[in-house]
Protein backbone atom coordinates (compact mmCIF):
# COMPACT_ATOMS: atom_id res chain seq x y z
CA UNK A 1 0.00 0.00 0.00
CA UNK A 2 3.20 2.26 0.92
CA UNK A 3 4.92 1.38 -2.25
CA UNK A 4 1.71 2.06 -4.55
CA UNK A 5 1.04 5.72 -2.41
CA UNK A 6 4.89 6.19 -2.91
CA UNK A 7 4.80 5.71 -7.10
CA UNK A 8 1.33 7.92 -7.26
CA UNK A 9 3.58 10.55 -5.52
CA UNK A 10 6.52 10.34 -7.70
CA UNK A 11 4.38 10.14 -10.67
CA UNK A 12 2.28 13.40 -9.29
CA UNK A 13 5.85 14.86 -8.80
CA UNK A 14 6.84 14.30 -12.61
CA UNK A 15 3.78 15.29 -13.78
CA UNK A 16 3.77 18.68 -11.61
CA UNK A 17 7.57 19.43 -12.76
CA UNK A 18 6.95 18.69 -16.10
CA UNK A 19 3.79 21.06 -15.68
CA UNK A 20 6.01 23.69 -14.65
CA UNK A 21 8.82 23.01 -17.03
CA UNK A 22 6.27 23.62 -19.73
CA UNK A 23 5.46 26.80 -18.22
CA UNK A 24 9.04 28.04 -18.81
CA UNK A 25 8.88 27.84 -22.53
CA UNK A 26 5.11 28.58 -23.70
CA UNK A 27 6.37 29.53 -27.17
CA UNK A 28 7.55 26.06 -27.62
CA UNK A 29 6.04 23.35 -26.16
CA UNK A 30 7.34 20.14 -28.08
CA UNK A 31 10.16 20.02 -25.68
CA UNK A 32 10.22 18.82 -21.98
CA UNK A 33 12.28 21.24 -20.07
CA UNK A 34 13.22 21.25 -16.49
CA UNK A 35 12.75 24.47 -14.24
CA UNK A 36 16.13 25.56 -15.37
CA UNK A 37 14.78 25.63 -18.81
CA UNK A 38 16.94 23.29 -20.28
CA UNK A 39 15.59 20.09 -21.88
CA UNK A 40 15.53 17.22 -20.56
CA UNK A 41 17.69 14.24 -22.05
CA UNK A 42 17.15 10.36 -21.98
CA UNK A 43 20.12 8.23 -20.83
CA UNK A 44 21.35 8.50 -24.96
CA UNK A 45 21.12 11.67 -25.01
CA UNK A 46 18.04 12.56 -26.95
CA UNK A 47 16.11 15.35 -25.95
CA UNK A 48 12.80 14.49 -25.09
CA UNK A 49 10.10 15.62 -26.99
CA UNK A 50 6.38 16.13 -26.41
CA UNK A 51 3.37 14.43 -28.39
CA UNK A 52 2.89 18.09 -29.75
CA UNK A 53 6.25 18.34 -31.53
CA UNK A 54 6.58 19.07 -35.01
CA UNK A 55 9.85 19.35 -37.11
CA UNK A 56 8.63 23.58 -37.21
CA UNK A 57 9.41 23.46 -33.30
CA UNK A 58 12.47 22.26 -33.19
CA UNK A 59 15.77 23.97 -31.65
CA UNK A 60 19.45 23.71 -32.75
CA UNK A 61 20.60 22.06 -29.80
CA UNK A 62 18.23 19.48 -30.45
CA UNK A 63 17.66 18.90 -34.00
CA UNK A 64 20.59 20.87 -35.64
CA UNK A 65 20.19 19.41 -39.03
CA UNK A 66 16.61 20.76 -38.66
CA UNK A 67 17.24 23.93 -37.82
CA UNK A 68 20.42 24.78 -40.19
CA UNK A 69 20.27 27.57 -42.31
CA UNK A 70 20.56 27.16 -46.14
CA UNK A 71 22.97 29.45 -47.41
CA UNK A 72 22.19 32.04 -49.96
CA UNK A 73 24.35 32.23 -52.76
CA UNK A 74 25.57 35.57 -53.10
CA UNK A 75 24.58 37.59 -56.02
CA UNK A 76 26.40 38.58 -59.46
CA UNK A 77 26.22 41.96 -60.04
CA UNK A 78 24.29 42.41 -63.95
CA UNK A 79 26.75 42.05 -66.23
CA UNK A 80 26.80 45.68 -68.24
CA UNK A 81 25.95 44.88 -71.86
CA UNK A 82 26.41 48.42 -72.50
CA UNK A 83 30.39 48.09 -72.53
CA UNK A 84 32.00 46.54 -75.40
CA UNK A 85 34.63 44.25 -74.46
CA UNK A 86 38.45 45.43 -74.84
CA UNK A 87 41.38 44.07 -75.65
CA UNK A 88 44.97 44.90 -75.32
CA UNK A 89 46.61 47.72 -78.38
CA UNK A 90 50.16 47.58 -78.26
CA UNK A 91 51.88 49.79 -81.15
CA UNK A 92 56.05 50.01 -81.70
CA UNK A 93 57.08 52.98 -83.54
CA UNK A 94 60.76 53.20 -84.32
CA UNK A 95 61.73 57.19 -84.57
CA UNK A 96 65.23 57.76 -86.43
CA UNK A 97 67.09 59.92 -84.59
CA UNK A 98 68.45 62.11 -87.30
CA UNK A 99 64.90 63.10 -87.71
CA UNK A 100 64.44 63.86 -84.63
CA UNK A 101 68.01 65.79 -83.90
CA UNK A 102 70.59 66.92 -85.40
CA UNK A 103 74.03 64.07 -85.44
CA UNK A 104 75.33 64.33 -81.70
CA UNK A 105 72.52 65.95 -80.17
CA UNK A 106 69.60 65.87 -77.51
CA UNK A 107 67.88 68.81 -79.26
CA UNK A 108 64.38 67.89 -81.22
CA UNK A 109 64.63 69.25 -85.06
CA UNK A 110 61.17 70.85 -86.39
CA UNK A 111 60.99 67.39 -88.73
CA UNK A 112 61.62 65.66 -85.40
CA UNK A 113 58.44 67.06 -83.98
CA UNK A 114 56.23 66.24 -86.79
CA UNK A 115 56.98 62.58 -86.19
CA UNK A 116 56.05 63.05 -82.51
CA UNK A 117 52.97 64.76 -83.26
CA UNK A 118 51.83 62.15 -85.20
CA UNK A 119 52.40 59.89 -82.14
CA UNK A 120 49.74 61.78 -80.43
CA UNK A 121 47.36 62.07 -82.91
CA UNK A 122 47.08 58.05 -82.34
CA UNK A 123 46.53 58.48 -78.83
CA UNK A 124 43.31 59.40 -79.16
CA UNK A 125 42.61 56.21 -80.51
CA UNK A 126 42.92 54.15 -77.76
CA UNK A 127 42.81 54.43 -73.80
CA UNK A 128 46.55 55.14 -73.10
CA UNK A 129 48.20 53.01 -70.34
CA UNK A 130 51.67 53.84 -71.03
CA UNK A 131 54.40 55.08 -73.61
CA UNK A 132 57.96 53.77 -73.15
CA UNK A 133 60.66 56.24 -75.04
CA UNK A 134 63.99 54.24 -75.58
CA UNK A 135 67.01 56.01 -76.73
CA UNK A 136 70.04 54.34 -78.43
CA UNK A 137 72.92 55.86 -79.90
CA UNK A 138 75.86 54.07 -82.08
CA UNK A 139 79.15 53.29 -81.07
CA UNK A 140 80.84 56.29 -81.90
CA UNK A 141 82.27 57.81 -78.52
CA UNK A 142 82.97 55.80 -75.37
CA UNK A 143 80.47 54.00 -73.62
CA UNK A 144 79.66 56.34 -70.88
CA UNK A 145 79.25 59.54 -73.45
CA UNK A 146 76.41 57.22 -75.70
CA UNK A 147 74.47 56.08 -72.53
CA UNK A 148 74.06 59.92 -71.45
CA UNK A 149 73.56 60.72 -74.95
CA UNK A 150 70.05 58.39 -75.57
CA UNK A 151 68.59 59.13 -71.75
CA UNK A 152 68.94 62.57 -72.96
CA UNK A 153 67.11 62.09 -76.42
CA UNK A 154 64.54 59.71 -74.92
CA UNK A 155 64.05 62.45 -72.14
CA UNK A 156 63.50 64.52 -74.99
CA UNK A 157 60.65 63.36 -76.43
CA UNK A 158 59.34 62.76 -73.28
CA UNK A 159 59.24 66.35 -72.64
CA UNK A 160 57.94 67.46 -75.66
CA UNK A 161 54.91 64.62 -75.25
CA UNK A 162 54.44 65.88 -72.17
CA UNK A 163 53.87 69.18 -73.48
CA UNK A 164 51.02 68.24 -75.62
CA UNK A 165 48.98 67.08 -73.10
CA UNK A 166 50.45 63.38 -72.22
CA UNK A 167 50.49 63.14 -68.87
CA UNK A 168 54.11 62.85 -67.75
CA UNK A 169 52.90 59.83 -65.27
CA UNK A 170 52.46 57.99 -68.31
CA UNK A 171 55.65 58.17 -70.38
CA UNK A 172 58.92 56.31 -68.83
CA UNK A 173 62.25 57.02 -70.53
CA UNK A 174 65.31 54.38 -70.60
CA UNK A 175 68.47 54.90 -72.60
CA UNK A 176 70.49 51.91 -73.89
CA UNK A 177 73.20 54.13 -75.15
CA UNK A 178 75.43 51.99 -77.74
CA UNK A 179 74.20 48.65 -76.52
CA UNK A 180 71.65 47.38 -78.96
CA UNK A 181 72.73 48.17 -82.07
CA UNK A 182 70.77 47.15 -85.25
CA UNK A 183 73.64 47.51 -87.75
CA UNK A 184 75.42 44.73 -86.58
CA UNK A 185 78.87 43.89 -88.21
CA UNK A 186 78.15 45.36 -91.56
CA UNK A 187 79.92 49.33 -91.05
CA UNK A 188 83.62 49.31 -90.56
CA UNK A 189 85.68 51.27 -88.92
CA UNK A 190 86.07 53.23 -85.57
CA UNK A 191 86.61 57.04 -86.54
CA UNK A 192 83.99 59.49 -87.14
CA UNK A 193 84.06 59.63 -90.62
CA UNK A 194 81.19 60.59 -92.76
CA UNK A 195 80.93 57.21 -94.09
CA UNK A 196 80.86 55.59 -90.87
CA UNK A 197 78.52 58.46 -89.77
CA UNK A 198 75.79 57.18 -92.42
CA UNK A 199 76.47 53.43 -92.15
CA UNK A 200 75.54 53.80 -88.29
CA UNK A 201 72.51 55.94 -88.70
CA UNK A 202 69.76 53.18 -87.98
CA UNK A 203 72.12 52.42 -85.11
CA UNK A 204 70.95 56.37 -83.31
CA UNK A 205 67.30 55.89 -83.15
CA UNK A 206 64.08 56.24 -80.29
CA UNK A 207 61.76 53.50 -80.07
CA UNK A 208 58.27 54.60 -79.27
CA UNK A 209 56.22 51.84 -77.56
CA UNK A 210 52.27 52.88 -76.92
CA UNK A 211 50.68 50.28 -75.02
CA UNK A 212 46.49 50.86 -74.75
CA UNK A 213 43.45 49.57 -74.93
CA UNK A 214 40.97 49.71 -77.84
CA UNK A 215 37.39 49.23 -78.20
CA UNK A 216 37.19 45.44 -80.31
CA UNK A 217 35.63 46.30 -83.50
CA UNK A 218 32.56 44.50 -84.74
């Protein structure tokens, strides 16, 4: 009679906790928490659940693969069909440099500033990135002399670019002096002599690179 008063207790006892723990969480009741309002847990582990539950109750320390969140993808921006695509303009121009100054000299000649303006006149062609001016001289004079001699030219034509309109951020100078020369073995001699003088003149030029981009034509 003791034992079956005692298990009615116990079972009013459960009944009246679980009545309260219920009471701690009225948004959610398919969950039996305790009056700490954590869940209770079976000896596996497993919350235990109410005959109410439905998969739209359930909590992340429960159910976590219920209750994870499906990432969004992020969005592309719209591609712009308005811009036409671009490629890469790269254009070498190879400037002799008795037309641009006079034999042994950084100074530009009037014929010498024709050629640049018709650099810039293709400028406007194409969205400038940058314009390398490269000065070499021929192998008349010692080394030293030649390699002053083209950074001076090339700085040259940098100034005179710069003066219509290029910006000066754009255009990078480099002499090579008597290092590259295009002539080869084929002019003899070591002495200044007129002969020589002509035979070396592809030798004392200023190579123009532009390097742009261009609208791609349809």
């Amino acid at each position: 009679m003791n034992k079956h008063i005692l298990k009615v207790a116990l079972l009013a006892t459960l009944g009246m906790s679980a009545t309260v723990a219920l009471a701690q969480a009225p948004n959610n009741d398919g969950y039996i928490f305790d009056t700490r309002g954590n869940v209770y847990r079976s000896g596996f582990g497993l919350c235990w659940k109410t005959t109410r539950w439905t998969p739209a109750m359930a909590i992340p320390e429960c159910d976590p693969d219920l209750t994870k969140k499906e990432e969004k993808p992020t969005p592309r921006p719209p591609e712009d069909k308005k811009k036409p695509p671009v490629e890469p303009g790269v254009e070498k121009i190879t400037l002799a440099a008795d037309a641009l100054f006079d034999f042994d000299k950084a100074v530009l000649r009037p014929e010498g500033k024709a050629k640049l303006d018709d650099v810039v006149s293709k400028l406007d062609k194409i969205n400038l990135e940058v314009i390398m001016a490269v000065g070499h001289t021929d192998r008349i004079g010692s080394d030293s002399y030649n390699q002053k001699l083209s950074e001076k030219r090339a700085a040259a034509v940098k100034s005179y670019l710069v003066g219509k309109g290029v910006p000066a951020n754009r255009i990078y100078t480099e002499g090579k002096g008597e290092t590259q020369p295009v002539t080869g073995d084929t002019c003899k001699g070591t002495k200044a002599t007129k002969k020589l003088i002509e035979c070396l003149q592809p030798d004392r030029r200023v190579q123009v690179e532009i390097i742009g981009t261009k609208a791609r034509s349809e």
